[in-house]
C-alpha atoms as a PDB file:
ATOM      1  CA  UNK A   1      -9.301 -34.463 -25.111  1.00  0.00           C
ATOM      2  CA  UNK A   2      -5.337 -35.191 -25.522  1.00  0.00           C
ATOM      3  CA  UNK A   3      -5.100 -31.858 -27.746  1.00  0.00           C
ATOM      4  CA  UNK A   4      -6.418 -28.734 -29.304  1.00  0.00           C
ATOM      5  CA  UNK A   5      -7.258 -30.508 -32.414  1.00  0.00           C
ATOM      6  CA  UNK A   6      -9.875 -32.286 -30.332  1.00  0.00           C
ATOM      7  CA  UNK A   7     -11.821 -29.317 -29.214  1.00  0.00           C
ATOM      8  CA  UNK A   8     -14.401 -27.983 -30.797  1.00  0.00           C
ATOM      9  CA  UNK A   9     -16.334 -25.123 -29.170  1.00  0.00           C
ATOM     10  CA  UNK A  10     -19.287 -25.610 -31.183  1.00  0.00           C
ATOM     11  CA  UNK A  11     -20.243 -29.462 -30.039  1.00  0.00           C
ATOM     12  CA  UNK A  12     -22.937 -29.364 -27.529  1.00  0.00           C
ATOM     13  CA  UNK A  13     -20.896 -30.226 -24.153  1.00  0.00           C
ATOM     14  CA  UNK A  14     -18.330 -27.709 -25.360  1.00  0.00           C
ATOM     15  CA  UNK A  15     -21.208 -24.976 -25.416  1.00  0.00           C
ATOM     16  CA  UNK A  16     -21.996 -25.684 -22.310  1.00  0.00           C
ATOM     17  CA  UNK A  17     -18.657 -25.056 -20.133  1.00  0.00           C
ATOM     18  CA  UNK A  18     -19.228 -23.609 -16.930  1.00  0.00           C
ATOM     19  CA  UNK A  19     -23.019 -24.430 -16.642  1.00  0.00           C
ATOM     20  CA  UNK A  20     -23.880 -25.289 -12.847  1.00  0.00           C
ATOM     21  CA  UNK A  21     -20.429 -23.307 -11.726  1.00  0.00           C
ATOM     22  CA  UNK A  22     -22.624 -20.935  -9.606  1.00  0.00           C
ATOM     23  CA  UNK A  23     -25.434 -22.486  -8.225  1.00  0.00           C
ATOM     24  CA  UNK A  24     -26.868 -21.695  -5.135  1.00  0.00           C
ATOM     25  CA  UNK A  25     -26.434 -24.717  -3.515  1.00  0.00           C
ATOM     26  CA  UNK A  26     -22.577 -24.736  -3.634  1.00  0.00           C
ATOM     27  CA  UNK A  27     -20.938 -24.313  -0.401  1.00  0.00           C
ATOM     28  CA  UNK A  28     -18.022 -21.423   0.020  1.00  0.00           C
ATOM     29  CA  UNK A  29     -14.769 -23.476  -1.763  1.00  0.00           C
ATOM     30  CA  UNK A  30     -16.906 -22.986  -5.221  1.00  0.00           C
ATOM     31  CA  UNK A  31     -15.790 -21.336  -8.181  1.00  0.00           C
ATOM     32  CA  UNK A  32     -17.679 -18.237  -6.864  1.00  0.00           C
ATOM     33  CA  UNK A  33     -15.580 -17.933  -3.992  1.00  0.00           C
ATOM     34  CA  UNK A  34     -12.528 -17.681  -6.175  1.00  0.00           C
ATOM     35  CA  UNK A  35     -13.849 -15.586  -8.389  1.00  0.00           C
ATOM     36  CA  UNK A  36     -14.699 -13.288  -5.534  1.00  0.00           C
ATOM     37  CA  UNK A  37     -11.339 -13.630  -3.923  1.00  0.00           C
ATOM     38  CA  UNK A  38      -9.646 -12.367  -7.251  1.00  0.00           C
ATOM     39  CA  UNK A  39     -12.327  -9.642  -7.386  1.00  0.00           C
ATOM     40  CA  UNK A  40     -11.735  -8.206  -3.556  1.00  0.00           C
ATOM     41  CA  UNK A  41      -7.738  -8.488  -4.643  1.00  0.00           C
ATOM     42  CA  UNK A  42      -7.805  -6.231  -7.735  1.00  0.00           C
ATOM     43  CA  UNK A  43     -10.415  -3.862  -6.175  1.00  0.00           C
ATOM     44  CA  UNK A  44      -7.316  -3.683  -3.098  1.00  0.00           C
ATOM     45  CA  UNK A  45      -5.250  -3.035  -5.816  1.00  0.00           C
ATOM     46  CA  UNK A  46      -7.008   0.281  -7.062  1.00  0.00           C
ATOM     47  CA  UNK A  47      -7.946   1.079  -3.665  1.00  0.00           C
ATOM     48  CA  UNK A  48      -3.650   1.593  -3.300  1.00  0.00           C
ATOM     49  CA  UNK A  49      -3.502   3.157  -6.391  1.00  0.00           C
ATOM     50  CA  UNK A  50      -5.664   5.405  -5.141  1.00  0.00           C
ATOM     51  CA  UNK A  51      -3.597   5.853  -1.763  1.00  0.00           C
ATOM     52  CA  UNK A  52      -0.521   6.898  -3.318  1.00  0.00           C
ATOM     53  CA  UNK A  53      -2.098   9.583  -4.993  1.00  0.00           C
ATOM     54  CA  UNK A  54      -3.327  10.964  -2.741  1.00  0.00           C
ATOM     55  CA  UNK A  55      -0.063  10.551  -0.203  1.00  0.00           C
ATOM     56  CA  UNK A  56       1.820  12.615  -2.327  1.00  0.00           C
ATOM     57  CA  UNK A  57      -0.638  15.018  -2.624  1.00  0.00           C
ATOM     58  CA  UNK A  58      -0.597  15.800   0.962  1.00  0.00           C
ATOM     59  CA  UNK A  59       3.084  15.412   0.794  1.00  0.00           C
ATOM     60  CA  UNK A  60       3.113  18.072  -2.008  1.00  0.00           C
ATOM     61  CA  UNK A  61       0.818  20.253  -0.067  1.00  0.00           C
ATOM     62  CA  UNK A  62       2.509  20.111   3.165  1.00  0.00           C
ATOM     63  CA  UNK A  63       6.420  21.063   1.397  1.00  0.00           C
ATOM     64  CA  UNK A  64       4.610  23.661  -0.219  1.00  0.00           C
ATOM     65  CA  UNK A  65       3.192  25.214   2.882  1.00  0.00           C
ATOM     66  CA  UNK A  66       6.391  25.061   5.047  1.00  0.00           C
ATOM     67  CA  UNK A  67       8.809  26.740   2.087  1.00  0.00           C
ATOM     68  CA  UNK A  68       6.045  29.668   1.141  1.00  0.00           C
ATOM     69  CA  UNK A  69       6.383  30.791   4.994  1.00  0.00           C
ATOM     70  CA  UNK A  70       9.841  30.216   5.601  1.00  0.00           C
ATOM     71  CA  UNK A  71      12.550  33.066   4.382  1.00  0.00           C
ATOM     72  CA  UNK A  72      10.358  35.006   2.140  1.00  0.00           C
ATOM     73  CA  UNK A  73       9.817  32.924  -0.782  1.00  0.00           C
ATOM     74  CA  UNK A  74       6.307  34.743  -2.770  1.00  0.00           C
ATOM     75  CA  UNK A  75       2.829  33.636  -2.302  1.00  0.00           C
ATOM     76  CA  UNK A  76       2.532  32.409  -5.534  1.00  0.00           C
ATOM     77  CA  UNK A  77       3.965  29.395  -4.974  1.00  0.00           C
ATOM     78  CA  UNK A  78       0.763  28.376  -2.900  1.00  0.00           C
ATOM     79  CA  UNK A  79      -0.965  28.425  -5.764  1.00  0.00           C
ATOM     80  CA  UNK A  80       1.489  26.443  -7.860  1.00  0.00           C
ATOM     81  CA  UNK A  81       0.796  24.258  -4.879  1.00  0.00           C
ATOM     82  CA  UNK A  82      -3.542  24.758  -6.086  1.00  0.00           C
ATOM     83  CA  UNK A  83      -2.114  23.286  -9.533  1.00  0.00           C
ATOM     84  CA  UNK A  84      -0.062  20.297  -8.208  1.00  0.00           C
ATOM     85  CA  UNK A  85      -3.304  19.591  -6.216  1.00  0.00           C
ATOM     86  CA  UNK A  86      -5.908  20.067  -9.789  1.00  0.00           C
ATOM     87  CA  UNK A  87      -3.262  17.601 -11.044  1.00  0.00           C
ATOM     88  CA  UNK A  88      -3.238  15.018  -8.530  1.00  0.00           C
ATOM     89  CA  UNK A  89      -7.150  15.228  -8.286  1.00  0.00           C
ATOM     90  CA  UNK A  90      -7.539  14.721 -12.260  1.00  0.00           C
ATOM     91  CA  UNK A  91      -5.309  11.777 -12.041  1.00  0.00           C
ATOM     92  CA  UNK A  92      -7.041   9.642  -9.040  1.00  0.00           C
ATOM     93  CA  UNK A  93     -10.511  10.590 -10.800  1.00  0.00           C
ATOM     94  CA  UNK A  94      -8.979   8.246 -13.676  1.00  0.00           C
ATOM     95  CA  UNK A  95      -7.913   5.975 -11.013  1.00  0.00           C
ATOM     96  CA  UNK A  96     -11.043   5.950  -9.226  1.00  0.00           C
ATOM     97  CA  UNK A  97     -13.446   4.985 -12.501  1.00  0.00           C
ATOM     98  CA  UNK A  98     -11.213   2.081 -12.663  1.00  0.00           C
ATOM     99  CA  UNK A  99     -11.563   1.241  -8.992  1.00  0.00           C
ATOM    100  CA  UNK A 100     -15.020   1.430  -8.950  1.00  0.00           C
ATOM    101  CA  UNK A 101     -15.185  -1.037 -12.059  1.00  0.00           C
ATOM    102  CA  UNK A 102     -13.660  -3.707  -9.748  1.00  0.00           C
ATOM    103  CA  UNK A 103     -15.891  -2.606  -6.371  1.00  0.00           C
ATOM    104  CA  UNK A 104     -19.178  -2.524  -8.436  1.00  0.00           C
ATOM    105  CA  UNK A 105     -18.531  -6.587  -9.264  1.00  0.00           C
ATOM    106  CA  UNK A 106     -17.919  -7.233  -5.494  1.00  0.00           C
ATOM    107  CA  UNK A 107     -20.542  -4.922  -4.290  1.00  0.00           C
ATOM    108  CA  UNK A 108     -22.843  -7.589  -6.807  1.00  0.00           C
ATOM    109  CA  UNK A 109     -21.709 -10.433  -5.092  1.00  0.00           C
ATOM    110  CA  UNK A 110     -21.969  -9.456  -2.115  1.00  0.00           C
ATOM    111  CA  UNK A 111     -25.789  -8.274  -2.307  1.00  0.00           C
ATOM    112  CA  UNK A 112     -27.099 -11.064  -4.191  1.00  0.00           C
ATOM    113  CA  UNK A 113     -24.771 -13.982  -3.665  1.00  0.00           C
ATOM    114  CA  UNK A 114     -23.377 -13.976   0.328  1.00  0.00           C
ATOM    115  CA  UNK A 115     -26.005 -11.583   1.634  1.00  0.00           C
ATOM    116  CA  UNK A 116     -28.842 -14.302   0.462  1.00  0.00           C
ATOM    117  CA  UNK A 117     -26.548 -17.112   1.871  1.00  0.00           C
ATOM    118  CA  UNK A 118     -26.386 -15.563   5.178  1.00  0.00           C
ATOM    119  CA  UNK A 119     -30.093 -14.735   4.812  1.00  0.00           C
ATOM    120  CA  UNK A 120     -32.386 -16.801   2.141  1.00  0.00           C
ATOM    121  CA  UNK A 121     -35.218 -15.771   3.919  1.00  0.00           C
ATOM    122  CA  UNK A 122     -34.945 -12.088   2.198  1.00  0.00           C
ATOM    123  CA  UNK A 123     -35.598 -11.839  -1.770  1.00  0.00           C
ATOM    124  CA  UNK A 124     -32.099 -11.015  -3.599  1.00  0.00           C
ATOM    125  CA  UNK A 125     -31.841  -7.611  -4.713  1.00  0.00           C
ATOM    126  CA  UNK A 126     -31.110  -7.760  -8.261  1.00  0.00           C
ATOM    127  CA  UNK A 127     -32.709 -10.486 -10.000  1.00  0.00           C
ATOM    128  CA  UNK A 128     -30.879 -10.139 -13.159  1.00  0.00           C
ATOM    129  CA  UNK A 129     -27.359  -9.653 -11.084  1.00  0.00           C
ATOM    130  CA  UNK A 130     -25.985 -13.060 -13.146  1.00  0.00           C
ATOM    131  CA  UNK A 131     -27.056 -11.922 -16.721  1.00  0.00           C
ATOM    132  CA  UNK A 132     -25.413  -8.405 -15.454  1.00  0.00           C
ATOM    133  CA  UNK A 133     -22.241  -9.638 -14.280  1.00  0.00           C
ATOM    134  CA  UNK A 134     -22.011 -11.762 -17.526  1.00  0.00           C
ATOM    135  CA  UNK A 135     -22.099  -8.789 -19.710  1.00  0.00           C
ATOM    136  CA  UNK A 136     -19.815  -7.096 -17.674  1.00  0.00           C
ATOM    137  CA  UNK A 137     -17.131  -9.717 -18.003  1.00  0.00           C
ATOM    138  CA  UNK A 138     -17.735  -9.864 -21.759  1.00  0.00           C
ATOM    139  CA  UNK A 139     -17.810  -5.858 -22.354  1.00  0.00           C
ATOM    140  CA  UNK A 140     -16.400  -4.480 -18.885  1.00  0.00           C
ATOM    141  CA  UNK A 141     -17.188  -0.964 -19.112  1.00  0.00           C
ATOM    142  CA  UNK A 142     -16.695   2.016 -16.775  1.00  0.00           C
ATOM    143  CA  UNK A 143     -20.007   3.018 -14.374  1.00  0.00           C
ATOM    144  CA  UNK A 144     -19.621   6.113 -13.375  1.00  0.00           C
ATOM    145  CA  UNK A 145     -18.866   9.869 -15.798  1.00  0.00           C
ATOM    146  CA  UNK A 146     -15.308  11.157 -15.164  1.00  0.00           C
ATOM    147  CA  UNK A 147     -17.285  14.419 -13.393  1.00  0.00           C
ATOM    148  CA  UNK A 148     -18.687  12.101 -10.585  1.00  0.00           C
ATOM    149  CA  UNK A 149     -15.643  10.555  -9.851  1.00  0.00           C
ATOM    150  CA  UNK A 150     -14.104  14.314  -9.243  1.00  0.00           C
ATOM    151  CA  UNK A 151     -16.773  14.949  -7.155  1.00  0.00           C
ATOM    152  CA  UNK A 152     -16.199  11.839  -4.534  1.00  0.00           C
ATOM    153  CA  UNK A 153     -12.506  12.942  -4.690  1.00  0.00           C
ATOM    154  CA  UNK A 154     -13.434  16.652  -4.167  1.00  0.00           C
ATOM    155  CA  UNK A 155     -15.727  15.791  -1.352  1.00  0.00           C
ATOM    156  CA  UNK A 156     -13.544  13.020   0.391  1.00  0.00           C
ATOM    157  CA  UNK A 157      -9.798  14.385  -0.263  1.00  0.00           C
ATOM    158  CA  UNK A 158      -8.975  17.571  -2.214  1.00  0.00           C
ATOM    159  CA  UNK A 159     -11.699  20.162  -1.616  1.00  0.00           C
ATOM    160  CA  UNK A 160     -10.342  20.068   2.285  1.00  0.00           C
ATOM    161  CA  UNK A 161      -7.023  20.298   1.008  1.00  0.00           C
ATOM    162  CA  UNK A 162      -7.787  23.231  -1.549  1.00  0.00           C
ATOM    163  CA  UNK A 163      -9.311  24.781   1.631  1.00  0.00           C
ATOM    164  CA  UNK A 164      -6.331  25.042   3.576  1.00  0.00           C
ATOM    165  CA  UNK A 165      -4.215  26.065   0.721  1.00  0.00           C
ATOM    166  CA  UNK A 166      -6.496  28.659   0.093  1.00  0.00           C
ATOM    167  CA  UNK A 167      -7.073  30.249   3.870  1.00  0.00           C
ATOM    168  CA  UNK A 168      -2.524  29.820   3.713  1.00  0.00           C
ATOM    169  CA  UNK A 169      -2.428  31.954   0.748  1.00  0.00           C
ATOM    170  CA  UNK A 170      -5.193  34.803   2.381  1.00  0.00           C
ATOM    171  CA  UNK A 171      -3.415  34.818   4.892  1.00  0.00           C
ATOM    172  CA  UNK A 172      -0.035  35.107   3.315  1.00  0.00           C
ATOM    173  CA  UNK A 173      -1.251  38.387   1.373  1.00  0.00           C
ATOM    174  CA  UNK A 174      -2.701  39.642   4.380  1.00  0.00           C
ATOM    175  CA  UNK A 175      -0.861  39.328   7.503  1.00  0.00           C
ATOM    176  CA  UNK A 176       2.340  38.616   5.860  1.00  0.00           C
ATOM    177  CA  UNK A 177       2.518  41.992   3.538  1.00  0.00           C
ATOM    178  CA  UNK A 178       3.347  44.613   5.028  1.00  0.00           C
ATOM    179  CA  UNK A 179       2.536  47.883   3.619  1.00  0.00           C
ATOM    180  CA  UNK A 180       0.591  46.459   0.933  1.00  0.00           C
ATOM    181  CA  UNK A 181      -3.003  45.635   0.852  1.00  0.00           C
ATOM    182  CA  UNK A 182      -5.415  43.149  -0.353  1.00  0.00           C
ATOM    183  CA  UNK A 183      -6.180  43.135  -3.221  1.00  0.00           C
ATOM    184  CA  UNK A 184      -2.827  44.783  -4.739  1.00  0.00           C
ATOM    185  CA  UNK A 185      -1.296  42.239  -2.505  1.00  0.00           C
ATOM    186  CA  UNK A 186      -2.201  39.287  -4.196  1.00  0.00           C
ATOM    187  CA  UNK A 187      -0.401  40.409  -7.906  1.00  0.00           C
ATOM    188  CA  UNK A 188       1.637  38.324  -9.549  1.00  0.00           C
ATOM    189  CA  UNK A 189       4.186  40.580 -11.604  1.00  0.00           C
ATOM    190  CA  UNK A 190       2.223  42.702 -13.912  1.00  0.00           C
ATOM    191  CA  UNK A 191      -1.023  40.570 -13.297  1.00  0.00           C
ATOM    192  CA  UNK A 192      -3.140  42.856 -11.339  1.00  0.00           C
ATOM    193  CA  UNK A 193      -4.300  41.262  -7.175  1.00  0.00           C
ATOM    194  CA  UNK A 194      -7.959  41.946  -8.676  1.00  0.00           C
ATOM    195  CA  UNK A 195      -7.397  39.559 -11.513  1.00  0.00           C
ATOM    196  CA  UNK A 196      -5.953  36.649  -9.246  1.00  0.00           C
ATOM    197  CA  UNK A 197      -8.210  37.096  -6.659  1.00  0.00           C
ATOM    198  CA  UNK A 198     -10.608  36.893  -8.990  1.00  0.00           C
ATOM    199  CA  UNK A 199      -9.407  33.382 -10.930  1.00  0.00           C
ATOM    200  CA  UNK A 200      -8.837  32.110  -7.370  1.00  0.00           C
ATOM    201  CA  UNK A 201     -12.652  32.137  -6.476  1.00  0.00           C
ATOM    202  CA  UNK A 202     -13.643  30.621  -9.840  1.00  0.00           C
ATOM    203  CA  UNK A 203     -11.772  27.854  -9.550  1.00  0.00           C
ATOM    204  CA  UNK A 204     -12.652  27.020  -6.076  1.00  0.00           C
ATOM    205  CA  UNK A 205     -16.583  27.944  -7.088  1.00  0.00           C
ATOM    206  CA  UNK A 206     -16.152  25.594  -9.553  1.00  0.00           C
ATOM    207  CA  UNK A 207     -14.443  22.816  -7.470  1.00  0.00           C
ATOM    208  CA  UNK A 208     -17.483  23.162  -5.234  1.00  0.00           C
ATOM    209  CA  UNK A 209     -20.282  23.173  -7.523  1.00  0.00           C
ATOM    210  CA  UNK A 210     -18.530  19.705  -9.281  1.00  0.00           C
ATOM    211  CA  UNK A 211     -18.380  18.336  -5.051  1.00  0.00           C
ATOM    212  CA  UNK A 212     -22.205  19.312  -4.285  1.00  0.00           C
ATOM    213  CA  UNK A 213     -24.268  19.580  -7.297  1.00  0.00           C
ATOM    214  CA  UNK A 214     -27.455  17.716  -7.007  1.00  0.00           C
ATOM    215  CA  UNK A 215     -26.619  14.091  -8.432  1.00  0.00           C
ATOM    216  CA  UNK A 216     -27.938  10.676  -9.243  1.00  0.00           C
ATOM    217  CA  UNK A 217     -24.958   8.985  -7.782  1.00  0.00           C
ATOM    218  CA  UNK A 218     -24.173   6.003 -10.495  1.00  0.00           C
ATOM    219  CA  UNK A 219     -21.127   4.048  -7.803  1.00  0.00           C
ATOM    220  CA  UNK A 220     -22.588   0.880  -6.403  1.00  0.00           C
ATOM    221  CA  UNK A 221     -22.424   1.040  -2.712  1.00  0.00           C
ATOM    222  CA  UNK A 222     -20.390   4.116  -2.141  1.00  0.00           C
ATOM    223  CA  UNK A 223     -20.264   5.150   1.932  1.00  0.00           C
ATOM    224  CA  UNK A 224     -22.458   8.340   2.212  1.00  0.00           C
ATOM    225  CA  UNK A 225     -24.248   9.626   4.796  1.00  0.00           C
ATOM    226  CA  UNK A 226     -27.926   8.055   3.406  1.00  0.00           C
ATOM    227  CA  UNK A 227     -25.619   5.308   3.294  1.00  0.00           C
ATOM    228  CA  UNK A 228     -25.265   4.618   6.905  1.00  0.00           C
ATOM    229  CA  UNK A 229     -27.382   1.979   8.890  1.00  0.00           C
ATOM    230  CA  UNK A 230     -27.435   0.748  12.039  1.00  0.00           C
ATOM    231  CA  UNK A 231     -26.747  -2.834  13.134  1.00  0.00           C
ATOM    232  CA  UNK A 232     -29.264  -2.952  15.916  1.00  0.00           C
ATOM    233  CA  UNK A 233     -31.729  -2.224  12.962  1.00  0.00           C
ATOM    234  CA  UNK A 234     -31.888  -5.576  11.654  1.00  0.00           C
ATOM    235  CA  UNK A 235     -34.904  -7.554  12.379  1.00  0.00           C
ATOM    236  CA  UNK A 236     -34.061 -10.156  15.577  1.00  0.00           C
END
């Protein structure tokens, strides 16, 4: 065909494009393997995305902590520093649905295309895998709800880090107070210590309950602890 004139996408061979790209039989340097290579890059891309995010979070956290306990500065700012953190977790939740849109397409080739090339003696996971990636690559949509995403960054990255900001700032209106007590200790200017105390353990009761609420985990392959195998377990 010498032009676009020439092309029409409803003759018969031109309905047919890309039949036989992915058959089973074709060696590693098929289209497959490309298409996987551009998969693994823009999952690395989200995976650094994600990376940042959280590098200035503990770079946040960390300037926070040193200023509160140097030269007097009020306790409050800790949990300006619990903000900064609710900020930076909101924003790699975003990041992470769109990470895990790239990792669930490798994660698909990699259980039904090269884990049945290394071992065709095993029946391939997901019979409909082609018909699923197809869809996917017409209509890519997001896999997993916005609230489990913020609970594998809770549970990986931030709820450790809300931990030590929290056990700072106790210990800020405790040992560093003198003459005032907990929970008078803990006001912010005419906001009662009682009050913030009290919004202080919500929001961490609520952190946790999003981190460890019972859950049908929808992210293909995530690393968990029922996750974890053992390479000696594979039949010799």
């Amino acid at each position: 065909m010498s032009g676009s004139d020439s092309f029409d996408p409803t003759d018969e061979s031109a309905r047919h494009i890309g039949r036989g790209m992915f058959e089973e039989e074709m060696g590693p340097g098929s289209s497959m393997a490309h298409l996987y290579r551009g998969e693994v890059h823009r999952m690395k891309f989200w995976r650094e995305r994600l990376d940042r995010t959280t590098n200035w979070a503990v770079t946040v956290m960390a300037a926070i902590l040193t200023w509160t306990f140097t030269g007097g500065h009020p306790h409050y700012i800790l949990l300006v520093g619990l903000v900064m953190l609710t900020v930076f977790l909101v924003v790699e939740a975003r990041r992470y649905r769109g990470y895990d849109l790239w990792r669930s397409r490798v994660r698909l080739l990699q259980e039904n295309v090269f884990a049945n090339a290394l071992d065709p003696s095993r029946e391939i996971g997901d019979p409909h895998w082609r018909r699923e990636l197809s869809e996917d690559y017409r209509k890519p949509r997001i896999k997993i709800s916005f609230e489990e995403a913020l609970a594998h960054r809770l549970r990986r990255i931030y709820l450790p880090l809300m931990a030590v900001l929290l056990v700072a700032w106790f210990v800020r209106i405790t040992a560093f107070m003198p003459g005032t007590d907990w929970p008078a200790s803990a006001a912010i200017g005419a906001v009662p210590g009682l009050l913030v105390s009290a919004i202080v353990a919500v929001v961490f009761a609520c952190a946790a309950a999003i981190a460890f609420r019972p859950r049908t985990w929808k992210a293909n392959g995530e690393l968990r602890l029922t996750d974890v195998d053992v390479w000696g377990d594979a039949e010799q």
